[in-house]
N, C-alpha and C. Protein backbone atom coordinates (compact mmCIF):
# COMPACT_ATOMS: atom_id res chain seq x y z
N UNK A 1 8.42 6.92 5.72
CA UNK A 1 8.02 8.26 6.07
C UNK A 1 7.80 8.31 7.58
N UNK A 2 8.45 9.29 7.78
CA UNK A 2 7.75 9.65 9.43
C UNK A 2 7.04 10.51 9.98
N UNK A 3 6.18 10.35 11.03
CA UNK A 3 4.65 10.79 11.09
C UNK A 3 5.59 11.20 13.05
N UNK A 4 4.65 12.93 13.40
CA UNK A 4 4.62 12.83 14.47
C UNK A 4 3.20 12.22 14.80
N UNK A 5 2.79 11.67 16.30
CA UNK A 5 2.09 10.85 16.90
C UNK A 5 0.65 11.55 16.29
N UNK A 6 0.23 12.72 16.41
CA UNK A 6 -0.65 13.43 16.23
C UNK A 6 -1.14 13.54 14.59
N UNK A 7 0.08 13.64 14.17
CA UNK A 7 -0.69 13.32 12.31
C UNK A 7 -0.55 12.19 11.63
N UNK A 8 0.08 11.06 12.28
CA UNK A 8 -0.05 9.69 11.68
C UNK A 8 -2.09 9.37 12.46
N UNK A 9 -2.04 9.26 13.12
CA UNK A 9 -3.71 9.18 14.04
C UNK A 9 -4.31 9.87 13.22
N UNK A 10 -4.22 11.26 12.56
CA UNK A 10 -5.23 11.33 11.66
C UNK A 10 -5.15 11.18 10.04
N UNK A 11 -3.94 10.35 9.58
CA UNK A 11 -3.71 9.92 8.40
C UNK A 11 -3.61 8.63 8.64
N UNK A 12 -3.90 7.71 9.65
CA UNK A 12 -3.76 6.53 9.77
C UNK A 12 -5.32 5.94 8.78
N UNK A 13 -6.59 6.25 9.06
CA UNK A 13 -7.27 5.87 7.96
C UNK A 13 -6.78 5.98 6.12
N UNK A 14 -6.31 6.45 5.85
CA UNK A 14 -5.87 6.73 4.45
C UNK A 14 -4.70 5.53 4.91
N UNK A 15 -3.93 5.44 5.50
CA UNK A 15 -2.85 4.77 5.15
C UNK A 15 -3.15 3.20 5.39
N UNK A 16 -3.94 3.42 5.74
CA UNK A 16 -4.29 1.12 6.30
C UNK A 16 -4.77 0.37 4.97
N UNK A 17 -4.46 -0.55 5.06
CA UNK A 17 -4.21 -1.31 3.52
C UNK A 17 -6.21 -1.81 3.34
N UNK A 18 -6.54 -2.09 2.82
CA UNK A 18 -8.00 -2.44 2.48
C UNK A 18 -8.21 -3.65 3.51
N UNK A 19 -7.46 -4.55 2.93
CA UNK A 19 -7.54 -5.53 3.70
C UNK A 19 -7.63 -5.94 5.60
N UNK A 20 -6.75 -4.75 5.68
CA UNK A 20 -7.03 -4.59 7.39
C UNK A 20 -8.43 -3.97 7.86
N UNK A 21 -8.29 -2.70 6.89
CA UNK A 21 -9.45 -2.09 7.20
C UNK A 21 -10.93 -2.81 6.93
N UNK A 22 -11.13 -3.28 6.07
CA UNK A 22 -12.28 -4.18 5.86
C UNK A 22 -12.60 -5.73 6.43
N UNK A 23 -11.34 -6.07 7.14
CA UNK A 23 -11.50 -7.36 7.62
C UNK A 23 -11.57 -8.28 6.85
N UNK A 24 -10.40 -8.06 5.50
CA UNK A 24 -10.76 -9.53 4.57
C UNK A 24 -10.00 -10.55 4.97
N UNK A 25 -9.85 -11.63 5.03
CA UNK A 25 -9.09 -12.67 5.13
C UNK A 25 -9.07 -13.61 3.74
N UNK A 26 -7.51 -14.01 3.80
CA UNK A 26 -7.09 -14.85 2.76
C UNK A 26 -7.90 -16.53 3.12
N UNK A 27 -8.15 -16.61 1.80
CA UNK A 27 -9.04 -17.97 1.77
C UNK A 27 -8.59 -19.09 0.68
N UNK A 28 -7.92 -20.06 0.48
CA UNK A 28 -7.52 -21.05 -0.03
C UNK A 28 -7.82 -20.25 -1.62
N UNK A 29 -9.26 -20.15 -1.89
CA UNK A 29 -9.74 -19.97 -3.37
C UNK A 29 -10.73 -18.72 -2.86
N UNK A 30 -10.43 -17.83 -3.45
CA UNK A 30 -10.93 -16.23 -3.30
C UNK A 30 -10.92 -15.13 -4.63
N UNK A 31 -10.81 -14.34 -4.32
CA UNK A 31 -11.06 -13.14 -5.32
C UNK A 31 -10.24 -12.29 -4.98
N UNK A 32 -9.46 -12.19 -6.91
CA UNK A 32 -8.02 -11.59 -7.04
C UNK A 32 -7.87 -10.41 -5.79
N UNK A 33 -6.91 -10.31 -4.74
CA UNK A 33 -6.62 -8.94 -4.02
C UNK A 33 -6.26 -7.74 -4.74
N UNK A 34 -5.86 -7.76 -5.60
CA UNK A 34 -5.37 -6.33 -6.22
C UNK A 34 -6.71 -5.69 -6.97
N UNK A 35 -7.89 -7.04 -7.64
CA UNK A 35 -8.64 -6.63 -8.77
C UNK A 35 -9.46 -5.68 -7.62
N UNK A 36 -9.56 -6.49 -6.26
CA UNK A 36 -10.86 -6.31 -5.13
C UNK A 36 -10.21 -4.50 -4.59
N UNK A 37 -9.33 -4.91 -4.86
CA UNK A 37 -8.52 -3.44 -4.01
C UNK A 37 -8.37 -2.37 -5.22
N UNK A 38 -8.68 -2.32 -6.16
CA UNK A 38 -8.71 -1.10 -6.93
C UNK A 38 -9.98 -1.26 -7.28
N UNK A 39 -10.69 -1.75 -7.37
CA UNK A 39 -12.51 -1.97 -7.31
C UNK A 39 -13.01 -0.69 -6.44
N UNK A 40 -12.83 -1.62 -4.85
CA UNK A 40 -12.87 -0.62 -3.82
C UNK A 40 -12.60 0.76 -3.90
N UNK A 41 -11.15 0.97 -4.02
CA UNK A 41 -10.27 2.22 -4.40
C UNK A 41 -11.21 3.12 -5.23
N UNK A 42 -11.82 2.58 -6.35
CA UNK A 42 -12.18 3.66 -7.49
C UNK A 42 -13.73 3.95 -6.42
N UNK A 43 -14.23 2.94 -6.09
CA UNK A 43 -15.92 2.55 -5.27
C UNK A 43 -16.00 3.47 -4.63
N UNK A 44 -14.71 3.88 -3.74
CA UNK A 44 -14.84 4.72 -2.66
C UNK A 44 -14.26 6.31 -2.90
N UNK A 45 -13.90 6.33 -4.33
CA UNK A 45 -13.26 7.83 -4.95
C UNK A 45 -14.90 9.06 -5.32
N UNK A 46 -15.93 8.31 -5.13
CA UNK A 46 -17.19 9.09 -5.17
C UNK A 46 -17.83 8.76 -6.43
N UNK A 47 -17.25 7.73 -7.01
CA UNK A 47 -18.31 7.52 -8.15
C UNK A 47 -17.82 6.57 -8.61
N UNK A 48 -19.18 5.34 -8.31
CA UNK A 48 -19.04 4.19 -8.21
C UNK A 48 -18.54 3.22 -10.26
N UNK A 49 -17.68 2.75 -9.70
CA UNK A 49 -17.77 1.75 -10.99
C UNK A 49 -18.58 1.76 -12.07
N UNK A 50 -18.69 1.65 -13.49
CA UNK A 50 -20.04 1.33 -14.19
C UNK A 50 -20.18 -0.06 -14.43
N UNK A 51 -19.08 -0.89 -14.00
CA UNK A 51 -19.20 -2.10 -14.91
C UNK A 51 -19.60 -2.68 -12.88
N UNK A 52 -20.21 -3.96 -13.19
CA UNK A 52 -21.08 -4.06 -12.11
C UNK A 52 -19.41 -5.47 -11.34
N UNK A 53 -19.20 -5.75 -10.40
CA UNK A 53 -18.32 -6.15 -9.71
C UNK A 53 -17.97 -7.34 -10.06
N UNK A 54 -16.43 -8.07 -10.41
CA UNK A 54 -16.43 -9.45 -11.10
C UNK A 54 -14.95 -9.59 -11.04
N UNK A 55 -14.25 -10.54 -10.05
CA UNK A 55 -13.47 -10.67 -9.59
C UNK A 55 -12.57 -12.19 -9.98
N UNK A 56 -11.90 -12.35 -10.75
CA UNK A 56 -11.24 -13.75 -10.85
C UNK A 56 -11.34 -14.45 -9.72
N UNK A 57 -11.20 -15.82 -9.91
CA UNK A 57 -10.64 -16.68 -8.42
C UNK A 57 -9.27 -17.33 -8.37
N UNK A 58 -8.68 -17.07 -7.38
CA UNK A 58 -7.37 -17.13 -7.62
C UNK A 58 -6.98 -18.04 -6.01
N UNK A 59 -5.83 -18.78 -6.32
CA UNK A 59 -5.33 -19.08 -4.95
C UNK A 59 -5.04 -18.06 -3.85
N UNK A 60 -5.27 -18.01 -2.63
CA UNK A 60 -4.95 -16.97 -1.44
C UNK A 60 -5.58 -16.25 -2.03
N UNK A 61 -6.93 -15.83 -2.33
CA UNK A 61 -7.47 -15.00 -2.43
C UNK A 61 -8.23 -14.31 -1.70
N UNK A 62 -8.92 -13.01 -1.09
CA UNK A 62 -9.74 -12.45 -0.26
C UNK A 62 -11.10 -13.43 -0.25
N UNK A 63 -11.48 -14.09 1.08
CA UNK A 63 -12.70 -14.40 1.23
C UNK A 63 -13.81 -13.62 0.47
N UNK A 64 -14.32 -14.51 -0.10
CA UNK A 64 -15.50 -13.76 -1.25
C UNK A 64 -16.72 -13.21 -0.67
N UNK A 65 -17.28 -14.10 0.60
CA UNK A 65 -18.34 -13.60 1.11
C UNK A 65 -18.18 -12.27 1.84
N UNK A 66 -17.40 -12.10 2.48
CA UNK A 66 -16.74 -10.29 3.06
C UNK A 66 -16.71 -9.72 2.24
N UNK A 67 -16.19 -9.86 1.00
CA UNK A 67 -15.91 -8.84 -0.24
C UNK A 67 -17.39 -8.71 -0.26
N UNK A 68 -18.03 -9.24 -0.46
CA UNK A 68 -19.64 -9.33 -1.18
C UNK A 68 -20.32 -7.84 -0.46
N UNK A 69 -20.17 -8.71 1.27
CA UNK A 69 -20.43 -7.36 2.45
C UNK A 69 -20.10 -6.44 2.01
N UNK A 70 -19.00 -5.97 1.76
CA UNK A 70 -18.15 -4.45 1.75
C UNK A 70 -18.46 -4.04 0.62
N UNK A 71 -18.76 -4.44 -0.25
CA UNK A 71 -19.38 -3.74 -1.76
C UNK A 71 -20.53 -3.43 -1.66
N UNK A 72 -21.49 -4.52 -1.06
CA UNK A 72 -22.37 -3.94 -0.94
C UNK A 72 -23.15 -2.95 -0.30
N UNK A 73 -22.12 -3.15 1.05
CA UNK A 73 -22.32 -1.70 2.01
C UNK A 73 -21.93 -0.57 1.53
N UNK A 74 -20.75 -0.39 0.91
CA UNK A 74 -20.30 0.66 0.20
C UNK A 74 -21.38 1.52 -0.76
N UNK A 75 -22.04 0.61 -1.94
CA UNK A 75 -22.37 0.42 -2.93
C UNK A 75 -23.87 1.45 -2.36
N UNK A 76 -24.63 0.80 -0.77
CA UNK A 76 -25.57 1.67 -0.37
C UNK A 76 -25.04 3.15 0.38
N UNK A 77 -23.99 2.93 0.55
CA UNK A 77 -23.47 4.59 1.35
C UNK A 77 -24.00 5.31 0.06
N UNK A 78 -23.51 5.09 -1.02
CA UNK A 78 -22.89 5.70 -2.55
C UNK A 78 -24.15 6.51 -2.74
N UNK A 79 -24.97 5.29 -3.14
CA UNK A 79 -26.20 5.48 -3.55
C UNK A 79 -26.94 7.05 -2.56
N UNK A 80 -26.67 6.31 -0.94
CA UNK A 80 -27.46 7.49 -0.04
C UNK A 80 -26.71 9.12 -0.44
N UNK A 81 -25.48 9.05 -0.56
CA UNK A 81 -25.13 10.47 -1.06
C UNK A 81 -25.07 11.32 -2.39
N UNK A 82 -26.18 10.30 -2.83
CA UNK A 82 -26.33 11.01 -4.06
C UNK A 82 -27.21 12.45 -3.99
């Protein structure tokens, strides 16, 4: 798709993959990327998960301790806009 300069800059947040945007890095033994990235995805759709966060460990997986961060920061935005 092509973006003039002016509306990719303000669709560039929506379009950056989780992983850039959150600063995860791949870690030998981590937590599944896809499970962590539709976790997030639903986390951040305005109404958080019911089932509480639980991620396989998988080879090349997202560093677990960042994931931990970002859920849990998320997890208090959520809460404050209630």
């Amino acid at each position: 798709m092509f973006w003039s300069r002016g509306s990719r800059e303000a669709h560039e947040e929506y379009e950056r993959p989780l992983h850039e945007e959150f600063g995860f890095t791949i870690a030998r033994r981590g937590y599944d990327r896809d499970q962590v990235d539709a976790y997030i995805t639903r986390l951040r759709g305005g109404t958080p998960p019911p089932e509480v966060a639980a991620f396989e460990l998988v080879r090349r997986g997202y560093e677990r301790s960042r994931v931990d961060e970002v859920i849990t920061r998320l997890h208090r935005e959520a809460d404050r806009e209630k």
